[in-house]
PDB file of N, CA and C in Angstrom:
ATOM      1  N   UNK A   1      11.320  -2.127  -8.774  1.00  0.00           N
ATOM      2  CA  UNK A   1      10.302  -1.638  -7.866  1.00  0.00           C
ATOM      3  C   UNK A   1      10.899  -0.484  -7.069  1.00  0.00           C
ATOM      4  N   UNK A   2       9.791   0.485  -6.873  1.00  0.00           N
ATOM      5  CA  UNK A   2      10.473   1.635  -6.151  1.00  0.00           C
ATOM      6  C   UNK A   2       9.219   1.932  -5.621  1.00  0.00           C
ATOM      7  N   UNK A   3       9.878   2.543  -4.065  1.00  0.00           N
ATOM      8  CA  UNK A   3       8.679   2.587  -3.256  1.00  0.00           C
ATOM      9  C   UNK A   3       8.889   3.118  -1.914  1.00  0.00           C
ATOM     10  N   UNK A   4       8.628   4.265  -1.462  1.00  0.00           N
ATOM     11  CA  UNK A   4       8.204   4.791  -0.662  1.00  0.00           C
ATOM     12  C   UNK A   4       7.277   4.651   0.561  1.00  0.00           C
ATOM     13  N   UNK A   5       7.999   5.241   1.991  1.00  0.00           N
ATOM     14  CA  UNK A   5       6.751   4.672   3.122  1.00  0.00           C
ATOM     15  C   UNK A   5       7.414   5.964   4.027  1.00  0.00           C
ATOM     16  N   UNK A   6       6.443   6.808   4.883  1.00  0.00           N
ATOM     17  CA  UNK A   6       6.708   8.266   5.690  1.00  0.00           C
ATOM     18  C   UNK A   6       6.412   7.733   7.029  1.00  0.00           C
ATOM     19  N   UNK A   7       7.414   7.655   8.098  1.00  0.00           N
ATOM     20  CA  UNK A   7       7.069   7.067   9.197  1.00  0.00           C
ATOM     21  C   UNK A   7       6.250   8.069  10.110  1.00  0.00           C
ATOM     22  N   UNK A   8       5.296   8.021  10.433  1.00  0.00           N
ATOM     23  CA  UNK A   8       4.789   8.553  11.467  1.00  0.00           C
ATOM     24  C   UNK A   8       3.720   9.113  10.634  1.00  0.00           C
ATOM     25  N   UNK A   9       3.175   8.702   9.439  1.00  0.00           N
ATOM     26  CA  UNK A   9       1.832   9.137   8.656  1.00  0.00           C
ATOM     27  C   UNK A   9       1.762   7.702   8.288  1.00  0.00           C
ATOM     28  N   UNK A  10       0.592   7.530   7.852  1.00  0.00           N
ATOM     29  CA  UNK A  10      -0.399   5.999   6.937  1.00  0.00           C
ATOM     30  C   UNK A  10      -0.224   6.832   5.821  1.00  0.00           C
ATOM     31  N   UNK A  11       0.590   6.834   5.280  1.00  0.00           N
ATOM     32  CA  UNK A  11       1.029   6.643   3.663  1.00  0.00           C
ATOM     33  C   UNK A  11       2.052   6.108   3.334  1.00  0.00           C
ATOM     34  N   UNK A  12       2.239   5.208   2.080  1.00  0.00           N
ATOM     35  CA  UNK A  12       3.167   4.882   1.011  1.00  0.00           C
ATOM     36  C   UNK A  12       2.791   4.757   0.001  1.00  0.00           C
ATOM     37  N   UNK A  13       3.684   4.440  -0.977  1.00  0.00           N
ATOM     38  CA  UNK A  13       3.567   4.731  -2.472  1.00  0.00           C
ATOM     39  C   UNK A  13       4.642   3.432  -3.238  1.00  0.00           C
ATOM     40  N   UNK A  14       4.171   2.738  -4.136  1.00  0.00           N
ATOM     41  CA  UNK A  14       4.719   2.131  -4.587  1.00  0.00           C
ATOM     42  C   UNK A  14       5.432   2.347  -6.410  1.00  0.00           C
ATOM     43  N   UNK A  15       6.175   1.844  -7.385  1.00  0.00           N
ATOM     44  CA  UNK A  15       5.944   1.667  -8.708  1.00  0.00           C
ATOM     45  C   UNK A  15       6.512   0.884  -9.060  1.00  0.00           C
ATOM     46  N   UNK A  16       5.758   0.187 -10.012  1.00  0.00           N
ATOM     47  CA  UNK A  16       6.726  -1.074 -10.527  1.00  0.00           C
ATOM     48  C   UNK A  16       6.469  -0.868 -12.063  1.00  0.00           C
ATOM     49  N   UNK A  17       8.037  -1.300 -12.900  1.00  0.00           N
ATOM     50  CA  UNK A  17       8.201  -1.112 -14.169  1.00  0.00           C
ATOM     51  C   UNK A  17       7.196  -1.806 -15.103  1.00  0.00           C
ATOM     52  N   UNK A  18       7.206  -1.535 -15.799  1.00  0.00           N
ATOM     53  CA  UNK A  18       6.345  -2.924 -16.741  1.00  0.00           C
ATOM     54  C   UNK A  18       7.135  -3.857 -17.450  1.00  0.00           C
ATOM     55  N   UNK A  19       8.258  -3.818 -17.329  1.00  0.00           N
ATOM     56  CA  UNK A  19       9.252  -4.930 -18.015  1.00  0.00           C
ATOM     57  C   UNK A  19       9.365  -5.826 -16.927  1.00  0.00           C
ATOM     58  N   UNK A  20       9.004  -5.803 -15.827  1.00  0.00           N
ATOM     59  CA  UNK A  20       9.047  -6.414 -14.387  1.00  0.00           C
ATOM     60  C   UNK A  20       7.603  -7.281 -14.712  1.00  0.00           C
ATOM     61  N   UNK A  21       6.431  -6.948 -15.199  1.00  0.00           N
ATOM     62  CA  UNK A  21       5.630  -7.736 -14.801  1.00  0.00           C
ATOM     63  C   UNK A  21       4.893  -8.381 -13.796  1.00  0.00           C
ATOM     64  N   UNK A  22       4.313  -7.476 -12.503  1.00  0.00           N
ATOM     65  CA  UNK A  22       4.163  -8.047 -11.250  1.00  0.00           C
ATOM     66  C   UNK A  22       2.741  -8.275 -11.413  1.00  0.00           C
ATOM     67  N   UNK A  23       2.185  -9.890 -10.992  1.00  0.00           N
ATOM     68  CA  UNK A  23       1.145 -10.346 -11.245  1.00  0.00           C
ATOM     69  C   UNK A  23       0.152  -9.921 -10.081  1.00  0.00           C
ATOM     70  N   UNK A  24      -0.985 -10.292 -10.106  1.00  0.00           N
ATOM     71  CA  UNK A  24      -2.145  -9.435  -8.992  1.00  0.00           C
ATOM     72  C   UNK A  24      -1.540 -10.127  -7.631  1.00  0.00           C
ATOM     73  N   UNK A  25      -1.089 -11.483  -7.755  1.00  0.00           N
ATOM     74  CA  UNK A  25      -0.431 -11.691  -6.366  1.00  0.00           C
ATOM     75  C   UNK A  25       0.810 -10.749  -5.613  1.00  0.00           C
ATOM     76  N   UNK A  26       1.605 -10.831  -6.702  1.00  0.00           N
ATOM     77  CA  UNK A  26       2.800 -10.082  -6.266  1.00  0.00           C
ATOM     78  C   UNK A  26       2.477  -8.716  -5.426  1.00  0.00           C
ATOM     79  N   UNK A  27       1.419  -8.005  -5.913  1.00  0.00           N
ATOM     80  CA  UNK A  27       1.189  -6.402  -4.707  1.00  0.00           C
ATOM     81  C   UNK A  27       0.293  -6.629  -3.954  1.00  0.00           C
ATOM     82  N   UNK A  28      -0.504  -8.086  -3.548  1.00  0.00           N
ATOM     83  CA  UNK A  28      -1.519  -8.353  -2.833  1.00  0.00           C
ATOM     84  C   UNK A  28      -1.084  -7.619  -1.315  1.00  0.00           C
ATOM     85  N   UNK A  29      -0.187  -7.998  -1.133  1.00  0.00           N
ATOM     86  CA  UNK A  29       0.091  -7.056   0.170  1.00  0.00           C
ATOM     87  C   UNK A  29      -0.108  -5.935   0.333  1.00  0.00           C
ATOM     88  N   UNK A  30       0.560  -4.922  -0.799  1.00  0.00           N
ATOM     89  CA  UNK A  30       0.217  -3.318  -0.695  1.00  0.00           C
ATOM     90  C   UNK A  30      -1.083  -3.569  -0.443  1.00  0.00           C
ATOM     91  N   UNK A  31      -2.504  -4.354  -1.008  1.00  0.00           N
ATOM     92  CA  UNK A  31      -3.757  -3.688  -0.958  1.00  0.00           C
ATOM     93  C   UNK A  31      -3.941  -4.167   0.548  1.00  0.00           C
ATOM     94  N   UNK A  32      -3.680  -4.929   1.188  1.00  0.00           N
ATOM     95  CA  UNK A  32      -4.043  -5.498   2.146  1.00  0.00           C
ATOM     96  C   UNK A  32      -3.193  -3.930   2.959  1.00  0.00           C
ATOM     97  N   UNK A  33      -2.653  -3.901   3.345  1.00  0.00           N
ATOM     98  CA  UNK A  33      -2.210  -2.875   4.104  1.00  0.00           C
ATOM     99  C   UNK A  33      -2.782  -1.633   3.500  1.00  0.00           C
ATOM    100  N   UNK A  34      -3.440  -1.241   2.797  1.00  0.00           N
ATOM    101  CA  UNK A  34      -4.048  -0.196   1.936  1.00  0.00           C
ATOM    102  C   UNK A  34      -5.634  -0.329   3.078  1.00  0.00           C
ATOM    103  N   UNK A  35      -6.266  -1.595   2.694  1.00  0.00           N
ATOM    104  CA  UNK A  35      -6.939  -1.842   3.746  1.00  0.00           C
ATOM    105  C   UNK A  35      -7.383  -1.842   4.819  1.00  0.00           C
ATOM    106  N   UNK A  36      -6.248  -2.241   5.684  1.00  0.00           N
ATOM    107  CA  UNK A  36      -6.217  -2.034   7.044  1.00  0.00           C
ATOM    108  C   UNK A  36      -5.737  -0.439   7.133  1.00  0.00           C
ATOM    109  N   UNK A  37      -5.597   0.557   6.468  1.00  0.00           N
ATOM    110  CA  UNK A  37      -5.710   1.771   6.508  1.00  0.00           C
ATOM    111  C   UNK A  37      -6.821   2.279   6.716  1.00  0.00           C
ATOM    112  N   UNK A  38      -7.609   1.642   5.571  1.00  0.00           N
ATOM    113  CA  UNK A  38      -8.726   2.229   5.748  1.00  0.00           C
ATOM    114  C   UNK A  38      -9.648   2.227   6.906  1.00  0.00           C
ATOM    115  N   UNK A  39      -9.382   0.786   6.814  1.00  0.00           N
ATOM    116  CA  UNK A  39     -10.194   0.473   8.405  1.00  0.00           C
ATOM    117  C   UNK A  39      -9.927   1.272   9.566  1.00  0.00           C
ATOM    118  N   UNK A  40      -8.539   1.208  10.095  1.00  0.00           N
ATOM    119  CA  UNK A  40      -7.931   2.453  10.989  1.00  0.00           C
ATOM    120  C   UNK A  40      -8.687   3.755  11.129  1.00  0.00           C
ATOM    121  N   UNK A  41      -8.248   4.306   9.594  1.00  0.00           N
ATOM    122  CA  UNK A  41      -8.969   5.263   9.646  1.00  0.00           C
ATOM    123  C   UNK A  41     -10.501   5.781  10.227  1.00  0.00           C
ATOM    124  N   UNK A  42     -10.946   5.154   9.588  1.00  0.00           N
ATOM    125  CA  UNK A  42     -12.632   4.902   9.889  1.00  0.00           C
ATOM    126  C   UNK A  42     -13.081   4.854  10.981  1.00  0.00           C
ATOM    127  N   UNK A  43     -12.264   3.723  12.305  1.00  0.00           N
ATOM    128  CA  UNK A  43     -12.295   3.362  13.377  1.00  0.00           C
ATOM    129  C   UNK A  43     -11.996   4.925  14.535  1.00  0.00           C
ATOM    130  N   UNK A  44     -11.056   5.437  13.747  1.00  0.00           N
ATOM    131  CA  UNK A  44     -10.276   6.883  14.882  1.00  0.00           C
ATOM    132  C   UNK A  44     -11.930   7.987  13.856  1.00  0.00           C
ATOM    133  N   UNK A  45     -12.230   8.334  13.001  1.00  0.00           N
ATOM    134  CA  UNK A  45     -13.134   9.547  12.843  1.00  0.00           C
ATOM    135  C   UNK A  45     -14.543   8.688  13.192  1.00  0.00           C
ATOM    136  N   UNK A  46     -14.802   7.729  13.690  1.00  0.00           N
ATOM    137  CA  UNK A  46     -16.462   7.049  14.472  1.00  0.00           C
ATOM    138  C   UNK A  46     -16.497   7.668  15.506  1.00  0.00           C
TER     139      UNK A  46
END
């Protein structure tokens, strides 16, 4: 896994190999914090 995060912006970036195999649980987090991005977002341009 390799993965990237820019402090002081709402971005990161993740990749994971495919010989690794990471199941829909395993990145449930990235989306969840992908999420609450969005929300953020949304909340500051209302």
């Amino acid at each position: 896994v390799a993965g990237i995060r820019i402090k002081g912006k709402d971005c990161f970036s993740v990749q994971y190999h495919p010989e690794a195999s990471p199941g829909p649980h395993d990145a449930e987090y990235l989306f969840d914090q992908f999420i609450e991005s969005l929300k953020k977002s949304k909340m500051v341009k209302a």
